[in-house]
C-alpha atoms as a PDB file:
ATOM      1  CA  UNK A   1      -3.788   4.539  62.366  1.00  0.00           C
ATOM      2  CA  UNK A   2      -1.258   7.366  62.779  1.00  0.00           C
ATOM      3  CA  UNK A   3       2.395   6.174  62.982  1.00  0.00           C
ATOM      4  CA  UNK A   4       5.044   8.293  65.195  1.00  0.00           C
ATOM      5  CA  UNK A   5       6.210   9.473  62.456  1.00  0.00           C
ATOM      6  CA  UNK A   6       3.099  11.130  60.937  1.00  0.00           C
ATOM      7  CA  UNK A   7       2.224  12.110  64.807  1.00  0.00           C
ATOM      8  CA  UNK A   8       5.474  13.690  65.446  1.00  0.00           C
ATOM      9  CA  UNK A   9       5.976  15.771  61.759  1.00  0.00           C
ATOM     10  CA  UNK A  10       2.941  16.870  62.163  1.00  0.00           C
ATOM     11  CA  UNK A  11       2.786  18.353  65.173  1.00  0.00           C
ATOM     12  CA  UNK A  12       1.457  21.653  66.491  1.00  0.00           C
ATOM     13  CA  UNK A  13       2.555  23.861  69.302  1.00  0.00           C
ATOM     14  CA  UNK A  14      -1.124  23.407  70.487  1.00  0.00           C
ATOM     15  CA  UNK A  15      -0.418  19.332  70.637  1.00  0.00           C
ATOM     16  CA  UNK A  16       3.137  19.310  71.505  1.00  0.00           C
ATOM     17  CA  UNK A  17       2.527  18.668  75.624  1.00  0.00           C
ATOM     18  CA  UNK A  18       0.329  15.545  74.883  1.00  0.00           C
ATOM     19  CA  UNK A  19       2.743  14.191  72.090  1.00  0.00           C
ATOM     20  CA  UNK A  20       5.702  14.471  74.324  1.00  0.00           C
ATOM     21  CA  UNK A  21       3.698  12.601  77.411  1.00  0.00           C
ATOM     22  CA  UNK A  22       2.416  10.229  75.151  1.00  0.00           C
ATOM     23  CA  UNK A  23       6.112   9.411  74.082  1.00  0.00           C
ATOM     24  CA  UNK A  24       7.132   9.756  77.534  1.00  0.00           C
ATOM     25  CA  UNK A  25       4.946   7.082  78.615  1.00  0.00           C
ATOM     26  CA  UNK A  26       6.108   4.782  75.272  1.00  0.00           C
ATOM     27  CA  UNK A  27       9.847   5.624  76.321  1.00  0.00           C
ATOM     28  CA  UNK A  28       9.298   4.568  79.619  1.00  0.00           C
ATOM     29  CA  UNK A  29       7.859   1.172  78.746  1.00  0.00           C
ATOM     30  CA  UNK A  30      10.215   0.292  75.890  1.00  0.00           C
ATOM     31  CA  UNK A  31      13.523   1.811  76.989  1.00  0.00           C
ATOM     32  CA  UNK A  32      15.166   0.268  80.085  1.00  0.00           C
ATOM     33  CA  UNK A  33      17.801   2.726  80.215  1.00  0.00           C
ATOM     34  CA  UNK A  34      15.598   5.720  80.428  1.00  0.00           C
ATOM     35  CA  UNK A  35      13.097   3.752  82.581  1.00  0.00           C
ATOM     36  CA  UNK A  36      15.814   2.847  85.576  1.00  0.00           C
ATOM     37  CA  UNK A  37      16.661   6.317  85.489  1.00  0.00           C
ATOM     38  CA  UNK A  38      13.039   7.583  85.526  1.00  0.00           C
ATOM     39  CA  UNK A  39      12.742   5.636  88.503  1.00  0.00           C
ATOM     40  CA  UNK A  40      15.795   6.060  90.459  1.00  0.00           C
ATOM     41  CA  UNK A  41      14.511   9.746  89.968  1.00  0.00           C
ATOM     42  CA  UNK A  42      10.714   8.924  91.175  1.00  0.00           C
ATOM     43  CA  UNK A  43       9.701  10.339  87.812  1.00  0.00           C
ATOM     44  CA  UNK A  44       7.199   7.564  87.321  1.00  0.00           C
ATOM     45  CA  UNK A  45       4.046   7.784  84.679  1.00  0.00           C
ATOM     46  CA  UNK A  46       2.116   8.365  87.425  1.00  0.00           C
ATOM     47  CA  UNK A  47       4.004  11.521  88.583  1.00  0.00           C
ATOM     48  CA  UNK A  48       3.961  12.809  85.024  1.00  0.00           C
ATOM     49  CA  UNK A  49       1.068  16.185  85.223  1.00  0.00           C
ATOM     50  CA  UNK A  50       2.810  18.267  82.864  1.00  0.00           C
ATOM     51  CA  UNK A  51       5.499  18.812  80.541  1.00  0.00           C
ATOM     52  CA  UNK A  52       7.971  19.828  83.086  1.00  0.00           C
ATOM     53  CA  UNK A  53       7.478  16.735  85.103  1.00  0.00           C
ATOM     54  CA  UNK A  54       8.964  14.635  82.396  1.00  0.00           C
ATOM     55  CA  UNK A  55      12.426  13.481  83.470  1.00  0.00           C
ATOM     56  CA  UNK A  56      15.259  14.516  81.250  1.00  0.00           C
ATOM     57  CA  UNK A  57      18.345  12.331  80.440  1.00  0.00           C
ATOM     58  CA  UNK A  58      21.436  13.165  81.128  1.00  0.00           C
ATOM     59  CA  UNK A  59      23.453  13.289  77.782  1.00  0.00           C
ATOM     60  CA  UNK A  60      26.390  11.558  79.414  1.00  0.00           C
ATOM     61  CA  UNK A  61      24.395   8.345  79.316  1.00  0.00           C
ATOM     62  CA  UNK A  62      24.920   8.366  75.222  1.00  0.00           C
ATOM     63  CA  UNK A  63      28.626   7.622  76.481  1.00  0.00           C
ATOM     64  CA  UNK A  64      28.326   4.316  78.682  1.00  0.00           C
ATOM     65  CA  UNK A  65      24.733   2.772  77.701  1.00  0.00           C
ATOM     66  CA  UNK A  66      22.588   1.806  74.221  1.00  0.00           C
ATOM     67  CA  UNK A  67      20.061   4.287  74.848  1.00  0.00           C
ATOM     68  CA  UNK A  68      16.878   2.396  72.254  1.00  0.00           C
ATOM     69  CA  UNK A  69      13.439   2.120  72.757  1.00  0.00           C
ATOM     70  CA  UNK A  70      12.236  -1.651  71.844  1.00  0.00           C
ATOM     71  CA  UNK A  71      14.950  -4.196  70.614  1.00  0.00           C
ATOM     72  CA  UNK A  72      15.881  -3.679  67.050  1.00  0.00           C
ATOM     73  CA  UNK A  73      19.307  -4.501  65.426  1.00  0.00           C
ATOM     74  CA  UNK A  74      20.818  -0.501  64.468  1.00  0.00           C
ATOM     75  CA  UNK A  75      20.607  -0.126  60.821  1.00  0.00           C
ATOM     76  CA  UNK A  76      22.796   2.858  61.564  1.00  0.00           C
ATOM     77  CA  UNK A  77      25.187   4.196  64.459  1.00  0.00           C
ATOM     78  CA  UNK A  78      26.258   7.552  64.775  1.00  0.00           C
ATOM     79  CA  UNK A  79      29.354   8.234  66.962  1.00  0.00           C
ATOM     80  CA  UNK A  80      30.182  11.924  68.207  1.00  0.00           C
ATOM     81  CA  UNK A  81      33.629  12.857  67.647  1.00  0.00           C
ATOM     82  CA  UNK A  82      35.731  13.781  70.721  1.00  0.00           C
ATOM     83  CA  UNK A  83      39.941  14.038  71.652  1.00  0.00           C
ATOM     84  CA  UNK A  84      42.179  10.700  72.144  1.00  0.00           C
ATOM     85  CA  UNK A  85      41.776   9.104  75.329  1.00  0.00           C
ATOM     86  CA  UNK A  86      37.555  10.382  75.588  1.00  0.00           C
ATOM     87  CA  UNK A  87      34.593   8.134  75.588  1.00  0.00           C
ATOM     88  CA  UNK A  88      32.489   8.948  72.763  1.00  0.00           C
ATOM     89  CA  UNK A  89      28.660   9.022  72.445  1.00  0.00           C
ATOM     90  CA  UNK A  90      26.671   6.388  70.017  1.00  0.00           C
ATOM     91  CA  UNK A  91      23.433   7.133  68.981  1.00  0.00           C
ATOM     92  CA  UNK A  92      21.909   3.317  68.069  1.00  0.00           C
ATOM     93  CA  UNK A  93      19.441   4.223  65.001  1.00  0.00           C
ATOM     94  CA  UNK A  94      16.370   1.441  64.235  1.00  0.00           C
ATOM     95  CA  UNK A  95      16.477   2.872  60.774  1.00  0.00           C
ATOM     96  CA  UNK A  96      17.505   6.383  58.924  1.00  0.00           C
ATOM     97  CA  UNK A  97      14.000   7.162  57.959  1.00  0.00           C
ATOM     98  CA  UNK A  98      12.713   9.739  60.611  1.00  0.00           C
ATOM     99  CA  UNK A  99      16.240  11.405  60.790  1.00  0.00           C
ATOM    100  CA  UNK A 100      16.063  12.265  57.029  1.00  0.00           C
ATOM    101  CA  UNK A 101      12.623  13.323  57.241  1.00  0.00           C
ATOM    102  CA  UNK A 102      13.303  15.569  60.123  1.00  0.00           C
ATOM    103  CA  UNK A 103      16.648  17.254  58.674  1.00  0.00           C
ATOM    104  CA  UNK A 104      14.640  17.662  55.093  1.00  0.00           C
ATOM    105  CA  UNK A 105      11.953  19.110  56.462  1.00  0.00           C
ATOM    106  CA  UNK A 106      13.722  21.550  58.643  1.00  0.00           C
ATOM    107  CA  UNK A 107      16.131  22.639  56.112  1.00  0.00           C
ATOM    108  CA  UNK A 108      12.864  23.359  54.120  1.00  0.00           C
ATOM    109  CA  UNK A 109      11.225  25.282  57.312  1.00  0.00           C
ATOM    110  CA  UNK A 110      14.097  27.590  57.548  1.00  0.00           C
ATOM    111  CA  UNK A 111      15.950  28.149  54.056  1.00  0.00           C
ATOM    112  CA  UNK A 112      13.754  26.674  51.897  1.00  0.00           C
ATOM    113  CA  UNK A 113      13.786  23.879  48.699  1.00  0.00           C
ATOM    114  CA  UNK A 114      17.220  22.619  48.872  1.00  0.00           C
ATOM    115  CA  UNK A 115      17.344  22.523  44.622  1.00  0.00           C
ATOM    116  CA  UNK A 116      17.692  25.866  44.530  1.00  0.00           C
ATOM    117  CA  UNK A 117      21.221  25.645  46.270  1.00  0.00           C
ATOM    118  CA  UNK A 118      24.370  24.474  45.442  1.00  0.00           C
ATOM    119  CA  UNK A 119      25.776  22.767  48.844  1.00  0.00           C
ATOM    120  CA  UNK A 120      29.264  22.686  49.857  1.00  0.00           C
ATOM    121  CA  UNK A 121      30.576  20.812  52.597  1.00  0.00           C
ATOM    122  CA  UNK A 122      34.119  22.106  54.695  1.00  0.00           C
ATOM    123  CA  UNK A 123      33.869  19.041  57.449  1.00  0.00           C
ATOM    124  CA  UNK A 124      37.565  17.530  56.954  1.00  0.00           C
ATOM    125  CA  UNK A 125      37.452  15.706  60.740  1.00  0.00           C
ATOM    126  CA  UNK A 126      34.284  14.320  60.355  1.00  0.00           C
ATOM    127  CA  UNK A 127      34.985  12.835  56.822  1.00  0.00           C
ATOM    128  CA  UNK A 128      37.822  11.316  58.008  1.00  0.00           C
ATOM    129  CA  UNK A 129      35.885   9.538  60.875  1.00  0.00           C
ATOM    130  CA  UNK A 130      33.117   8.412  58.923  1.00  0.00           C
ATOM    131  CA  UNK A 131      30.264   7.382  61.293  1.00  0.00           C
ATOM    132  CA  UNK A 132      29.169  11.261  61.757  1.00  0.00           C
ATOM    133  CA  UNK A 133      25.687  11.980  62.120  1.00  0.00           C
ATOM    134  CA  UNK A 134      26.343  15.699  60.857  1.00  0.00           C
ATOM    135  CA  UNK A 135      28.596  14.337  57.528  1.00  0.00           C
ATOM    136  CA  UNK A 136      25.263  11.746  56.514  1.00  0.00           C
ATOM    137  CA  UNK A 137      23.186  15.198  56.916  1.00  0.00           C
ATOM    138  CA  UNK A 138      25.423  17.220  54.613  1.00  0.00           C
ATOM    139  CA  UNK A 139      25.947  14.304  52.143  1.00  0.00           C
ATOM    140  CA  UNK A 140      22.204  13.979  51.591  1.00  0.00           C
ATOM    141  CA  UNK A 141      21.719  17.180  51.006  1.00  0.00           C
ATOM    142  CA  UNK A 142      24.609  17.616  48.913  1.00  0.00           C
ATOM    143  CA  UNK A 143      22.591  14.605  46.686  1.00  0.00           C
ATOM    144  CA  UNK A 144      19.388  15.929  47.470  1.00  0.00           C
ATOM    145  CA  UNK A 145      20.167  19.732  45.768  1.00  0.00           C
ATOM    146  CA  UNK A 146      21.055  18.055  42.482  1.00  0.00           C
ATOM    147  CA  UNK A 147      23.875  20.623  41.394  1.00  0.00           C
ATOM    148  CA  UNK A 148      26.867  19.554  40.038  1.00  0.00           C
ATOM    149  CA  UNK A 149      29.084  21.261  41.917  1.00  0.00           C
ATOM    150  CA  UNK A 150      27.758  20.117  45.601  1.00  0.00           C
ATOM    151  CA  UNK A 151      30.102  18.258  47.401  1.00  0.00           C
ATOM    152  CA  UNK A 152      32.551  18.120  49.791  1.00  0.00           C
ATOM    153  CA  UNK A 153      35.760  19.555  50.274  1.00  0.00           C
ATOM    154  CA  UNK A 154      38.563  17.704  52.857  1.00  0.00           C
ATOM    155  CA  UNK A 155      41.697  19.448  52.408  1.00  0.00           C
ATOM    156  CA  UNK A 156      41.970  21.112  49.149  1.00  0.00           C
ATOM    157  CA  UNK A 157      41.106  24.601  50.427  1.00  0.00           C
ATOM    158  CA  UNK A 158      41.964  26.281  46.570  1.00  0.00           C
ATOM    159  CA  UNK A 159      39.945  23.894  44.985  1.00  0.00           C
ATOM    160  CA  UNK A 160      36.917  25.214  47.325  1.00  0.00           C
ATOM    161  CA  UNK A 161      37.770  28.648  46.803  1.00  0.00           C
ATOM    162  CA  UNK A 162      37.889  28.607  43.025  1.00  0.00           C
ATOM    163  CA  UNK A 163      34.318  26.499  42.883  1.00  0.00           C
ATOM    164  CA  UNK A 164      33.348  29.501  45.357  1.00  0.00           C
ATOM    165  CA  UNK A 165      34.575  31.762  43.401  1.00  0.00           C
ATOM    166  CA  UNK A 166      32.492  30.660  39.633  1.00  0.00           C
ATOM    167  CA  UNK A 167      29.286  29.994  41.731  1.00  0.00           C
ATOM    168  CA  UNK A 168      29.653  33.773  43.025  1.00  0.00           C
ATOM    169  CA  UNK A 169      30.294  34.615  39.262  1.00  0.00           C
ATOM    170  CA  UNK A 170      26.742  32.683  38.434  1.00  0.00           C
ATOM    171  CA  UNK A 171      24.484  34.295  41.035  1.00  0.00           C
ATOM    172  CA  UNK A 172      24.186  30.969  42.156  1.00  0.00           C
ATOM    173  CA  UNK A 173      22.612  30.928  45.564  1.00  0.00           C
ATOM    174  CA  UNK A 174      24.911  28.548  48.052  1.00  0.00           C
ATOM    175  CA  UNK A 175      25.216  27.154  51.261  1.00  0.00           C
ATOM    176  CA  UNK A 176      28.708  26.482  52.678  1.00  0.00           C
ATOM    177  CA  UNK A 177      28.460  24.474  56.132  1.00  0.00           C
ATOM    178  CA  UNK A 178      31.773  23.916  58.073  1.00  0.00           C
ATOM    179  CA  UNK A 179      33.063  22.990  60.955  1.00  0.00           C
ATOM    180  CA  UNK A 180      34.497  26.113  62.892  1.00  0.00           C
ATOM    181  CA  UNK A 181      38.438  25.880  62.910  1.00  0.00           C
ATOM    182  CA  UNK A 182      37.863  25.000  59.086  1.00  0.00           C
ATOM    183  CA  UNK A 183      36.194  28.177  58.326  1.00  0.00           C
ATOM    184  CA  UNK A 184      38.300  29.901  59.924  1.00  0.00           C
ATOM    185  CA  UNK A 185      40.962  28.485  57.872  1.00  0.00           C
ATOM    186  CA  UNK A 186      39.339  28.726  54.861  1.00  0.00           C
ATOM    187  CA  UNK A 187      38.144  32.649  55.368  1.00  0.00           C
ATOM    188  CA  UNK A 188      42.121  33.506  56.334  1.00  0.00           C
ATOM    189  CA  UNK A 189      43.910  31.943  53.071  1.00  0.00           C
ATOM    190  CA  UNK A 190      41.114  32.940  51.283  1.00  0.00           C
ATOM    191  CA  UNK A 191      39.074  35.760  51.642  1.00  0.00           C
ATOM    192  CA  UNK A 192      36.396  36.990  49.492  1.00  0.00           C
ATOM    193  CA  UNK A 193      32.943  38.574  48.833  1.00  0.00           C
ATOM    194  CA  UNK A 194      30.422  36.092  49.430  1.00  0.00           C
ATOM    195  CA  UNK A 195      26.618  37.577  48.321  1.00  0.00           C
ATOM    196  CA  UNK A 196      25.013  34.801  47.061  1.00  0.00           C
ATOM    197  CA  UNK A 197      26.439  32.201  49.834  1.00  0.00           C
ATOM    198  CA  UNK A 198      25.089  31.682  53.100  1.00  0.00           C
ATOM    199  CA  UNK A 199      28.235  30.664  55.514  1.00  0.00           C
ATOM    200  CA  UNK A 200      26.992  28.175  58.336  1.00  0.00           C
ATOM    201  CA  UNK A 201      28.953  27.199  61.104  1.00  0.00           C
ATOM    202  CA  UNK A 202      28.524  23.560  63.315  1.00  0.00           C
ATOM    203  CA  UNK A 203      30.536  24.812  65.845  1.00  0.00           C
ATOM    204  CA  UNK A 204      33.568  23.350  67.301  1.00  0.00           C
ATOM    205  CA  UNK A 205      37.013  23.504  67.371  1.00  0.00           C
ATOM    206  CA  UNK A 206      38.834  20.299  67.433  1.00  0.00           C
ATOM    207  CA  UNK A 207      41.664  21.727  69.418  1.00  0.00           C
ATOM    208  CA  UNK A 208      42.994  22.677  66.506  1.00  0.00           C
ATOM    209  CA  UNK A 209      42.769  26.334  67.479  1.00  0.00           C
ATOM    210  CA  UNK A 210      42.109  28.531  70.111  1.00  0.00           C
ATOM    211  CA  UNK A 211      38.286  28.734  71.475  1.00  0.00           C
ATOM    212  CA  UNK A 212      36.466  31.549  70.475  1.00  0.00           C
ATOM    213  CA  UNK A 213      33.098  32.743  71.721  1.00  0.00           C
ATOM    214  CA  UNK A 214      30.742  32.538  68.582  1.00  0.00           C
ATOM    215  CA  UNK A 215      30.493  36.495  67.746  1.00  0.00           C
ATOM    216  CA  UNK A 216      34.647  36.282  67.683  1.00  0.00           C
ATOM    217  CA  UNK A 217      34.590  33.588  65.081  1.00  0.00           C
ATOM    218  CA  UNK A 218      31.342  35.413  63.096  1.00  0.00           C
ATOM    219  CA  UNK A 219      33.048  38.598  63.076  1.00  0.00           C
ATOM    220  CA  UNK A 220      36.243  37.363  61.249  1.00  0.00           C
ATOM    221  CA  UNK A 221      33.937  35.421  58.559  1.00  0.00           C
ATOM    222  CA  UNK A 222      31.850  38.587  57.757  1.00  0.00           C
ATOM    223  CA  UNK A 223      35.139  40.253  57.691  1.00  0.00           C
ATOM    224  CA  UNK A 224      36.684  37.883  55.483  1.00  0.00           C
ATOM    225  CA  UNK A 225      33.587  37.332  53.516  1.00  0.00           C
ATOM    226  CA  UNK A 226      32.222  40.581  53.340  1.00  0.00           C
ATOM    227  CA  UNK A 227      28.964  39.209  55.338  1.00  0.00           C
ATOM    228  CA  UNK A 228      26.015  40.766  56.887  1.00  0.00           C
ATOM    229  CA  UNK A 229      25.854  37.898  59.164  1.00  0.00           C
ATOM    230  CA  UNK A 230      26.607  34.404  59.823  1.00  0.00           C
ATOM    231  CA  UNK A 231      24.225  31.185  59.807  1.00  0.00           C
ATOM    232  CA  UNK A 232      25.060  28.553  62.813  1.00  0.00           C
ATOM    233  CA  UNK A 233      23.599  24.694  62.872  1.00  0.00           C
ATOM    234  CA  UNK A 234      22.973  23.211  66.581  1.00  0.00           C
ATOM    235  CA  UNK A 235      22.647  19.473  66.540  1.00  0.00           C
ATOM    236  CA  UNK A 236      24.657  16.699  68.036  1.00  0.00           C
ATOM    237  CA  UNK A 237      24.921  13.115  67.515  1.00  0.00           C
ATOM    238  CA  UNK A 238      22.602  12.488  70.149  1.00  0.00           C
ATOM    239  CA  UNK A 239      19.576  14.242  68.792  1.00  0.00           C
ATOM    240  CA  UNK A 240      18.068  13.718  65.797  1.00  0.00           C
ATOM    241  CA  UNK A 241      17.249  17.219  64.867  1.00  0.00           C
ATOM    242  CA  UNK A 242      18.915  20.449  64.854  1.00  0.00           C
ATOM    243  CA  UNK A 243      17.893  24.143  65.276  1.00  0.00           C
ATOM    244  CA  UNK A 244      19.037  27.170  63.022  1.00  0.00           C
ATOM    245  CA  UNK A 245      20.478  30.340  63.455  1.00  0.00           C
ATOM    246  CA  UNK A 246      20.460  32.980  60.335  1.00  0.00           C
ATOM    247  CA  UNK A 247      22.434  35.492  62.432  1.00  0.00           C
ATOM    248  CA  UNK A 248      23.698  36.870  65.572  1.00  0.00           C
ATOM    249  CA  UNK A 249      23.831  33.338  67.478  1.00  0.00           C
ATOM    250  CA  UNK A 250      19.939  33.290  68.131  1.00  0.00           C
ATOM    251  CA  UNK A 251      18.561  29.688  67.159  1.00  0.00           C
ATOM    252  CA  UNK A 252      15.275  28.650  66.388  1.00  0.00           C
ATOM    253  CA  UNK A 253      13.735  25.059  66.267  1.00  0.00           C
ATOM    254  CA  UNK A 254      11.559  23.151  63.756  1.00  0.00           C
ATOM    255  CA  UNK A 255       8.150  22.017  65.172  1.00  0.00           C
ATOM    256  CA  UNK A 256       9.161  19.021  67.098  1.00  0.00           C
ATOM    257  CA  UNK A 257      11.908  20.063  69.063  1.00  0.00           C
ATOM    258  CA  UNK A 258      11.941  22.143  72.182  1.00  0.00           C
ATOM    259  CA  UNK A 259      13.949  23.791  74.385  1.00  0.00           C
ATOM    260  CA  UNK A 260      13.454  23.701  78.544  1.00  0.00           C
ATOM    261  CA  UNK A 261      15.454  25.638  80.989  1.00  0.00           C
ATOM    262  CA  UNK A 262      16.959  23.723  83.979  1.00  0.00           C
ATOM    263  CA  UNK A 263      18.194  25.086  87.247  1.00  0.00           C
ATOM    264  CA  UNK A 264      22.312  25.532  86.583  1.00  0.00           C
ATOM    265  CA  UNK A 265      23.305  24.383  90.255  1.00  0.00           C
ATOM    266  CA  UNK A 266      20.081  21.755  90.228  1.00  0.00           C
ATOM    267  CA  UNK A 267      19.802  19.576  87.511  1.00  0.00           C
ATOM    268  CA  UNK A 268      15.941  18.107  88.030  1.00  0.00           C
ATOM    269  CA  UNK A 269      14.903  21.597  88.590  1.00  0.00           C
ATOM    270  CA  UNK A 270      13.257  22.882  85.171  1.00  0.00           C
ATOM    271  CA  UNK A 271      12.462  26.803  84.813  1.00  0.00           C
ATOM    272  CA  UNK A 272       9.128  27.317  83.206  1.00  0.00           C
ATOM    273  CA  UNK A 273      10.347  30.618  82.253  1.00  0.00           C
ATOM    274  CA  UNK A 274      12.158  32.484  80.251  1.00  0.00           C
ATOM    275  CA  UNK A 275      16.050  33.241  81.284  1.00  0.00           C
ATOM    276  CA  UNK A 276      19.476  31.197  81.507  1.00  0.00           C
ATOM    277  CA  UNK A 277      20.026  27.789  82.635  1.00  0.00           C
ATOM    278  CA  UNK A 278      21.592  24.656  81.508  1.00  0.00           C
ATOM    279  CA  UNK A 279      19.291  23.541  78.412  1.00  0.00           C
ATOM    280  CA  UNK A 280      17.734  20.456  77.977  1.00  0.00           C
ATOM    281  CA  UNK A 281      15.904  19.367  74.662  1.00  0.00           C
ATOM    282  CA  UNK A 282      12.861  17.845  73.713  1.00  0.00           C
ATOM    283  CA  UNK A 283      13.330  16.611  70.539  1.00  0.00           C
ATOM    284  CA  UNK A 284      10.671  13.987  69.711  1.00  0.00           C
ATOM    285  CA  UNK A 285      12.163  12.639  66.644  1.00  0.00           C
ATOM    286  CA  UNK A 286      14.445  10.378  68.978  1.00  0.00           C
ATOM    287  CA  UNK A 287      11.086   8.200  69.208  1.00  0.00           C
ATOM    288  CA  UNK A 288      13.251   4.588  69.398  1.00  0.00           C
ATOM    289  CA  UNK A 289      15.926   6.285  71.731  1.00  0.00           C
ATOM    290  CA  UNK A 290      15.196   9.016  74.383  1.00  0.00           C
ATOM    291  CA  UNK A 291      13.349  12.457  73.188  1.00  0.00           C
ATOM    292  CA  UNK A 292      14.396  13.630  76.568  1.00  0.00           C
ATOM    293  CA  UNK A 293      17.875  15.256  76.637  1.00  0.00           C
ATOM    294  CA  UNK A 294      19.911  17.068  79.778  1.00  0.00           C
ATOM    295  CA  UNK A 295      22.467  18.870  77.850  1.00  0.00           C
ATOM    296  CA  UNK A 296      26.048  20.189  79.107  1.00  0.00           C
ATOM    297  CA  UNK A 297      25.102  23.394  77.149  1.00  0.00           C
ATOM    298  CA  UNK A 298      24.453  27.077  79.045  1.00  0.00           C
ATOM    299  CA  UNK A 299      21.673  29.150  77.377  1.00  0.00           C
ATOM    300  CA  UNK A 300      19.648  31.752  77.340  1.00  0.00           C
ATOM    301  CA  UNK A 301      15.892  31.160  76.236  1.00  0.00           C
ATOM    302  CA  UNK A 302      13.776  33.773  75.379  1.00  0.00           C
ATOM    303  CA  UNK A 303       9.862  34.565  75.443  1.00  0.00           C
ATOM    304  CA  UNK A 304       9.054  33.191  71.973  1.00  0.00           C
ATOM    305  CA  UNK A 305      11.169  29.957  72.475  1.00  0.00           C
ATOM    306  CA  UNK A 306      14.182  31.164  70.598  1.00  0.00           C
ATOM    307  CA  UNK A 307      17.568  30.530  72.537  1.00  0.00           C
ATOM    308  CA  UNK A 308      21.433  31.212  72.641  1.00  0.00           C
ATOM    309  CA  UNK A 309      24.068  28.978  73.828  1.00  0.00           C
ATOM    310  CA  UNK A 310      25.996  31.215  75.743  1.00  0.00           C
ATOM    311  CA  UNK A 311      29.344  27.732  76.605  1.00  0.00           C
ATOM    312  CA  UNK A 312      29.394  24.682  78.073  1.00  0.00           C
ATOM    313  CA  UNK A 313      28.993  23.343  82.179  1.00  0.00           C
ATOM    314  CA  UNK A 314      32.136  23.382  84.445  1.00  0.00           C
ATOM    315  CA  UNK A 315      33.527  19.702  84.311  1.00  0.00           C
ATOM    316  CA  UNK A 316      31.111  18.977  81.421  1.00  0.00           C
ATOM    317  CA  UNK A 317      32.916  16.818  78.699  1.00  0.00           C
ATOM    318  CA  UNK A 318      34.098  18.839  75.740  1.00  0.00           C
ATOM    319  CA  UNK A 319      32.266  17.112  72.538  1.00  0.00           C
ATOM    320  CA  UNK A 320      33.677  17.789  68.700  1.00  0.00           C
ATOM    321  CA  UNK A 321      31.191  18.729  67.693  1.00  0.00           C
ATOM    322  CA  UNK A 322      29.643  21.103  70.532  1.00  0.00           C
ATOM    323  CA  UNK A 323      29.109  24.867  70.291  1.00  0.00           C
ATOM    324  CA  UNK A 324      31.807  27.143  71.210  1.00  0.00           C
ATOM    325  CA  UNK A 325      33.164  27.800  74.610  1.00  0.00           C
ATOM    326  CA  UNK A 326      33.488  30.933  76.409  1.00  0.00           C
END
């Protein structure tokens, strides 16, 4: 008997529909959260034709409820960052077992083995807070590549640019992953020509700088690094997957995660269509929370399912570690 798991990592665009309502219909039953929702909403199975039918979340709900599906005890919790004073969200996970499998396997889909890199991780805030969904992603695949120079790098900005600087030296192909402002900092005290290291951003700002739209901040790191372009992650501590970018702000998502359109000034009203809206996600690795996600984010999606997040709602909270605002 399939598990979710081998259902939902193996998954075709030709099955995805019937996996979601299946999960839909699972969610429903097992998450009491969702389920009040779904039916304060008249969203009920029985309403439930297509994939647009399917209610969505609101993200916000991360914030004041423990969004699970069946009762477990959380072998792990994953809190988002945020300013003093804000409410942060807590993703409750039954185990850690279909989030590694999903990051693996997408970091496989879109840059391939992770042996062959050396990983470096800029992410000074989230170290310091520890319970980061994004810092347990990097630190496995810091592990996970097996080079003896992966790791991460808090503070000690000369340190990173000297390791930087003998990896270039090697022709040793690289991945450095930072939060925003970081990068930024980094790429100003230390500029250099980067060939053999892709530069990701996570977004995010910290309000420990001014906000930039994302080709502002890409620009000065391909100045600074003497780039072609620059790679972008877009996750959050309320999904359990994350789509890529390998230039010019356009993401792309691994098999089981999808994004739908909804009406900016209506937020049940889903656009079957290609456009902008407010984006909500289907990411069906959340199987024992909610797969069904209303973000804050504005995007564009286009006709082969790619999509750009072009800032956030008016009066939507500002998350660490959210994309960029206009």
């Amino acid at each position: 008997m399939k598990t979710w798991k081998d259902a939902i990592f193996s998954v075709d665009t030709g099955g995805f529909e019937a996996l979601a309502k299946e999960l839909f219909l699972f969610q429903y039953e097992q998450n009491a959260v969702y389920r009040n929702y779904a039916d304060a909403i008249g969203r009920r199975p029985g309403t439930i034709s297509r994939l647009e039918d399917i209610p969505f979340l609101p993200i916000r709900f991360f914030k004041t409820h423990a969004v699970t599906a069946t009762d477990f005890t959380p072998e792990i919790i994953f809190e988002s960052s945020g300013t003093t004073g804000m409410v942060n969200s807590r993703h409750l996970l039954k185990n850690d077992e279909i989030y590694i499998e999903s990051f693996m396997r997408a970091f496989r889909q879109f840059y391939g083995d992770v042996t062959t890199f050396c990983v470096l991780g800029l992410l000074p805030s989230y170290l310091e807070r520890g319970n980061s969904s994004l810092v347990f992603m990097v630190d496995h695949l810091i592990r996970e590549s097996g080079h003896p120079q992966s790791g991460f790098y808090l503070n000690d900005l000369e340190s990173l640019a000297g390791t930087l600087k003998k990896l270039e030296a090697a022709g040793q192909k690289t991945l450095l992953i930072g939060v925003t402002y970081a990068l930024l900092d980094f790429a100003e005290q230390f500029p250099m020509s980067l060939q053999h290291t892709i530069v990701m951003e996570t977004g995010g700002m910290k309000g420990r700088r001014r906000e930039l739209v994302r080709a502002e901040v890409h620009e000065r790191l391909m100045q600074e690094f003497k780039l072609t372009d620059v790679h972008s992650e877009y996750g959050m501590t309320e999904l359990l997957s994350q789509a890529y970018s390998k230039g010019k702000g356009v993401f792309n998502t691994p098999p089981w995660m999808k994004i739908v359109l909804r009406e900016e000034d209506d937020p049940l009203s889903l656009l079957n269509r290609p456009g902008r809206g407010v984006l909500n996600v289907i990411d069906l690795a959340n199987v024992y929370s909610c797969s069904f996600i209303a973000t804050d984010d504005l995007g564009l999606v286009h006709a082969n399912g790619s999509f750009e997040v072009l800032g956030r709602r008016d009066n939507s909270d500002i998350r660490g570690c959210s994309l960029l605002a206009l």
